[in-house]
N, C-alpha and C. Protein backbone atom coordinates (compact mmCIF):
# COMPACT_ATOMS: atom_id res chain seq x y z
N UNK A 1 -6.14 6.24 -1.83
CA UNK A 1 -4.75 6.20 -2.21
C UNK A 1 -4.67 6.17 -3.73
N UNK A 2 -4.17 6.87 -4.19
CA UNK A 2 -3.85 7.11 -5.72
C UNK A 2 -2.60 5.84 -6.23
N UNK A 3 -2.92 5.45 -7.34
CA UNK A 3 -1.85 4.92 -7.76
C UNK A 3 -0.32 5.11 -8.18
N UNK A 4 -0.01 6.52 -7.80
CA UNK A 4 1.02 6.93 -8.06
C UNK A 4 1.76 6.97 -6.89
N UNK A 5 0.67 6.77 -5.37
CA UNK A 5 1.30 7.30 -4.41
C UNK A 5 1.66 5.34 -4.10
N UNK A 6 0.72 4.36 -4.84
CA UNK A 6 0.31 2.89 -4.69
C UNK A 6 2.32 2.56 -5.62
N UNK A 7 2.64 3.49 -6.61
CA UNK A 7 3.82 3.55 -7.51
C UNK A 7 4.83 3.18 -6.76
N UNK A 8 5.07 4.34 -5.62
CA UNK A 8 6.28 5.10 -5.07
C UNK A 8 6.38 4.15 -3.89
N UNK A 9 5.24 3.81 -3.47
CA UNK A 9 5.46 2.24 -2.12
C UNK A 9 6.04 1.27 -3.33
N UNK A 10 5.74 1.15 -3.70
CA UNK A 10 5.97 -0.47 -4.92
C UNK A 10 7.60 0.01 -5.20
N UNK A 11 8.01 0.87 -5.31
CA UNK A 11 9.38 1.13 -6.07
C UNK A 11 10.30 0.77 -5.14
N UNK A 12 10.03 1.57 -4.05
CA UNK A 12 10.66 1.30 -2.26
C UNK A 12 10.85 -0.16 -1.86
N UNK A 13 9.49 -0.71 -1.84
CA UNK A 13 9.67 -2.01 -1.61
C UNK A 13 10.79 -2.97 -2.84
N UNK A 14 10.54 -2.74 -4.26
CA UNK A 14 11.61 -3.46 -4.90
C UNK A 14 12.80 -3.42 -4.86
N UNK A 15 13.45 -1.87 -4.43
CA UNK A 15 14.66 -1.98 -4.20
C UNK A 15 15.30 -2.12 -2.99
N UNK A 16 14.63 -3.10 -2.18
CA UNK A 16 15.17 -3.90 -1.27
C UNK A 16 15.64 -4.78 -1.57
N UNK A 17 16.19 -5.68 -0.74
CA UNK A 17 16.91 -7.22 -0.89
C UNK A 17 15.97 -7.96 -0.74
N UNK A 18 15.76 -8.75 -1.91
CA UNK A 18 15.10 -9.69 -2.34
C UNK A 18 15.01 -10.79 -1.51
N UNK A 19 13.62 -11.82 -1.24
CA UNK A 19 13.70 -12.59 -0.64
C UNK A 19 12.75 -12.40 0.83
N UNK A 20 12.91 -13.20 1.45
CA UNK A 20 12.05 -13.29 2.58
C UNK A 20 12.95 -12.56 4.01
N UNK A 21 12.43 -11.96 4.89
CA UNK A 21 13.44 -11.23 5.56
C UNK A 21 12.55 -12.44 6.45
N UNK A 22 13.31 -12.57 7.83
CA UNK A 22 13.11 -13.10 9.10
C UNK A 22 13.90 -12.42 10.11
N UNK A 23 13.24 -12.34 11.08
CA UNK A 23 13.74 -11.66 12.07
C UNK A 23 14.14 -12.23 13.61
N UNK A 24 15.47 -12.75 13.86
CA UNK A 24 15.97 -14.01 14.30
C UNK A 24 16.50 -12.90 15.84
N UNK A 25 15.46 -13.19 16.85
CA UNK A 25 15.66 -12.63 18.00
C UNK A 25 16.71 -13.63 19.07
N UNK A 26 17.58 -12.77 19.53
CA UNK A 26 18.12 -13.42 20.99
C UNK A 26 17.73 -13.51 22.03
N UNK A 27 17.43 -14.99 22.57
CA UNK A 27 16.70 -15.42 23.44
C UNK A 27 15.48 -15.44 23.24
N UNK A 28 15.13 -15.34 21.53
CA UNK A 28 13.69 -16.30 21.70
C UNK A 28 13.33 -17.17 20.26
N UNK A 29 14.73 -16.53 19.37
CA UNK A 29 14.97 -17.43 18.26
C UNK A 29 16.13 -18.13 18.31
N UNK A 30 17.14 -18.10 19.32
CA UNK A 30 18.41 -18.44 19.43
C UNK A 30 18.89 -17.78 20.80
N UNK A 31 20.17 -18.41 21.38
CA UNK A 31 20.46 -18.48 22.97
C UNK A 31 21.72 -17.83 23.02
N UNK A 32 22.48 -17.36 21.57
CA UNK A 32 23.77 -17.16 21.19
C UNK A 32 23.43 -16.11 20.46
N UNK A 33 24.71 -14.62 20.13
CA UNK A 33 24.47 -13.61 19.29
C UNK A 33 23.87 -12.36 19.21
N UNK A 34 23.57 -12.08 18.30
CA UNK A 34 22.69 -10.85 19.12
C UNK A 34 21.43 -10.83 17.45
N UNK A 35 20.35 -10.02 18.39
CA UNK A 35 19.33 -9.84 17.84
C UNK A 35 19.66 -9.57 16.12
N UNK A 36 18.80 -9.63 14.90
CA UNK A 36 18.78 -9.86 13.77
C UNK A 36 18.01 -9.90 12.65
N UNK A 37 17.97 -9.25 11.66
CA UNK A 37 17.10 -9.82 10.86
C UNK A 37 17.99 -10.24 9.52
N UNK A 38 17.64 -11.25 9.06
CA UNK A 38 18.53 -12.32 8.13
C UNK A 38 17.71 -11.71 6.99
N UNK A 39 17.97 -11.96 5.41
CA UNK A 39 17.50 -11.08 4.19
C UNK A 39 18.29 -12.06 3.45
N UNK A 40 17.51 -12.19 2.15
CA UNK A 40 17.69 -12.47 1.04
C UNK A 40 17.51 -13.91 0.83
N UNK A 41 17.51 -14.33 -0.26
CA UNK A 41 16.90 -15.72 -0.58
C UNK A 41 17.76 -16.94 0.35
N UNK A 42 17.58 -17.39 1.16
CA UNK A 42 18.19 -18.79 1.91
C UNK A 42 18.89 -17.92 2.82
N UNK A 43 18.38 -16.83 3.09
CA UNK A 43 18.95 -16.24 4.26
C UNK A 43 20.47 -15.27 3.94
N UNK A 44 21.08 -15.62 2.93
CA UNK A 44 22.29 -15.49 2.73
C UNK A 44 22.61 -13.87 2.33
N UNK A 45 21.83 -12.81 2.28
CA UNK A 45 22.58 -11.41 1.96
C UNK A 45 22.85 -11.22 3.53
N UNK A 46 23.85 -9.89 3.68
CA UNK A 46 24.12 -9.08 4.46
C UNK A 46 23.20 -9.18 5.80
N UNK A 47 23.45 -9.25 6.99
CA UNK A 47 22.41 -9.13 8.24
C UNK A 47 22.30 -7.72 8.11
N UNK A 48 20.83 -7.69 9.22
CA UNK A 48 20.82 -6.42 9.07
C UNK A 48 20.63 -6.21 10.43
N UNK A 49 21.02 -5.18 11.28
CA UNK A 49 20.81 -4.72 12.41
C UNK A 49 20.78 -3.97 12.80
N UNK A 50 19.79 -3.73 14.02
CA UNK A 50 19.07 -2.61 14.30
C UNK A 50 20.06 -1.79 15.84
N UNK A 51 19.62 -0.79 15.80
CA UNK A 51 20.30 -0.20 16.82
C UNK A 51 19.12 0.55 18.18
N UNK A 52 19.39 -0.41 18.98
CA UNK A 52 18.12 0.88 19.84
C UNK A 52 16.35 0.30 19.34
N UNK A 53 16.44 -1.10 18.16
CA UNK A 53 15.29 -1.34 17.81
C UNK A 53 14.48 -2.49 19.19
N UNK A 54 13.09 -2.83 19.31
CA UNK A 54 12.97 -3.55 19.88
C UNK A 54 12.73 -4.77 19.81
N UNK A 55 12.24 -5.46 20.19
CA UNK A 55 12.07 -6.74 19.27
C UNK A 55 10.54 -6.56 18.07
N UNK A 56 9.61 -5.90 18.70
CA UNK A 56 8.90 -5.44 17.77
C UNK A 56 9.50 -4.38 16.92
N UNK A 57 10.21 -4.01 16.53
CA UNK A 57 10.62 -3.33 15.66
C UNK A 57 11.11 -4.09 14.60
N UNK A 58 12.19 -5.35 15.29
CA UNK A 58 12.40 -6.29 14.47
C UNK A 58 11.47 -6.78 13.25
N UNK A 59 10.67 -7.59 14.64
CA UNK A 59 9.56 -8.20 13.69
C UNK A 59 8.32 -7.08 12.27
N UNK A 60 8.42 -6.19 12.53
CA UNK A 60 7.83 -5.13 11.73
C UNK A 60 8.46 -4.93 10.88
N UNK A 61 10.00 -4.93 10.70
CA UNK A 61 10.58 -4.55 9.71
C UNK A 61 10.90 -5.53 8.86
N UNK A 62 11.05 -6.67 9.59
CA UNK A 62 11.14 -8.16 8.82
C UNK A 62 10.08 -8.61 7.84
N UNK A 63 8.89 -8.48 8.62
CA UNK A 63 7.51 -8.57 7.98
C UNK A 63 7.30 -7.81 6.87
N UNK A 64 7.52 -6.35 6.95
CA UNK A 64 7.29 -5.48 5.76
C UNK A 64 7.86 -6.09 4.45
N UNK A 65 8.39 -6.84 4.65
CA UNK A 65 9.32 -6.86 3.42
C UNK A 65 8.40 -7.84 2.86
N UNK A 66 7.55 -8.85 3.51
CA UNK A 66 6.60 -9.92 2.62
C UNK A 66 5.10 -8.93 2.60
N UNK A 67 4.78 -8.06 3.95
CA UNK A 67 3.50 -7.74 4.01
C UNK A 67 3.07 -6.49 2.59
N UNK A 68 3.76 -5.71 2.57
CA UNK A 68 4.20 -4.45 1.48
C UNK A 68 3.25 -4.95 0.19
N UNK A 69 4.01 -5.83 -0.17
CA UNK A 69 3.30 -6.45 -2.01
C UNK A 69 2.47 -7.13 -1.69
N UNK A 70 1.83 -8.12 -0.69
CA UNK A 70 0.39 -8.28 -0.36
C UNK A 70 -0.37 -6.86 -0.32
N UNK A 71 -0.43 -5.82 0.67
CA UNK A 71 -1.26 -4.94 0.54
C UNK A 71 -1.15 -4.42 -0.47
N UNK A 72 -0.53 -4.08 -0.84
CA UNK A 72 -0.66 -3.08 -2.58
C UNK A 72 -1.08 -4.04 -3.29
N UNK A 73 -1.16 -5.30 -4.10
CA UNK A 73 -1.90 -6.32 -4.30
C UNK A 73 -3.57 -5.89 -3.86
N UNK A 74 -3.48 -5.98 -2.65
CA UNK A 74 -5.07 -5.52 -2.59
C UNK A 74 -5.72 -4.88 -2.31
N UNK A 75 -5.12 -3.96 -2.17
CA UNK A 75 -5.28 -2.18 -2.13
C UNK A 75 -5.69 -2.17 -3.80
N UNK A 76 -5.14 -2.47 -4.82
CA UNK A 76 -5.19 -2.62 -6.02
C UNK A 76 -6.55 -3.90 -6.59
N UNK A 77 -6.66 -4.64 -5.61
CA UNK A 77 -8.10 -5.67 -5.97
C UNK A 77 -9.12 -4.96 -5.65
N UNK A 78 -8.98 -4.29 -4.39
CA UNK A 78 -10.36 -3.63 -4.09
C UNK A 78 -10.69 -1.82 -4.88
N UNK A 79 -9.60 -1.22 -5.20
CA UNK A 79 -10.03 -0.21 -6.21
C UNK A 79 -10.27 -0.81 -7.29
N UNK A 80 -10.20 -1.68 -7.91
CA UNK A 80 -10.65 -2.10 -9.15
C UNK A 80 -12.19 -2.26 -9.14
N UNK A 81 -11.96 -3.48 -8.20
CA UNK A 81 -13.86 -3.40 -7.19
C UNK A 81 -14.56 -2.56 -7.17
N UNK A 82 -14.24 -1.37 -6.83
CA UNK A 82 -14.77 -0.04 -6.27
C UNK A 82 -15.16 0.67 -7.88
N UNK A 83 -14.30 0.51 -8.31
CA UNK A 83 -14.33 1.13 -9.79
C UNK A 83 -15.39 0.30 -10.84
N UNK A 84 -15.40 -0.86 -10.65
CA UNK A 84 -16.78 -1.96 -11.71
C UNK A 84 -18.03 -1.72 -10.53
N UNK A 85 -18.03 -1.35 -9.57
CA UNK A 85 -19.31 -0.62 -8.75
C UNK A 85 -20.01 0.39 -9.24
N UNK A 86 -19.21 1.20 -9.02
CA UNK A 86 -19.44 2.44 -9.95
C UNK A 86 -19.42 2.42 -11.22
N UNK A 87 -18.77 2.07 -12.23
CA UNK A 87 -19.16 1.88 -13.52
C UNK A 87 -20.72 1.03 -13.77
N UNK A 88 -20.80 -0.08 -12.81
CA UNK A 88 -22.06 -0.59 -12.94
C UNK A 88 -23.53 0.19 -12.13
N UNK A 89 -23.09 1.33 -11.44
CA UNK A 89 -23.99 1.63 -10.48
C UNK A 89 -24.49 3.41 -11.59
N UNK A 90 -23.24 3.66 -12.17
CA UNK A 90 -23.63 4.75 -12.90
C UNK A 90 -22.95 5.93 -12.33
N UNK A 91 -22.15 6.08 -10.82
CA UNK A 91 -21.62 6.74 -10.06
C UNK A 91 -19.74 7.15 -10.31
């Protein structure tokens, strides 16, 4: 993965809503409402909801929003790695 393509994920991910997303299912996060994922710092931006999503869909899309800048994080530790290998190996 090139860093430009490492760029264009990173850009995507920032201009989301900030904060931790959770993804607050009916009938197994709550008994009332309908399915959900809550966004932004203390929960408080805009809900967001899915249409036709499943509950794994939920949870995937909720997650992305913390998992995203971990992997590029170390997608970015280990090419560096890869790169003082090779600089040290001569390759």
């Amino acid at each position: 993965m090139t860093e430009e393509q490492l760029l264009e994920i990173e850009k995507r991910y920032k201009a989301t809503t900030s904060g931790q997303w959770f993804a607050s299912i009916e009938g197994r996060d709550h008994t009332s409402g309908e399915s959900v994922i809550l966004r932004g710092e203390n929960k408080r931006e805009t809900d967001l909801y899915l249409i036709g999503g499943t509950i794994e869909d939920y949870d995937f899309i909720a997650h992305a929003r913390q998992d995203i800048p971990t992997l590029i994080t170390e997608i970015r530790r280990l090419s560096e790695l890869i790169d003082q290998l090779r600089k040290s190996t001569g390759n």
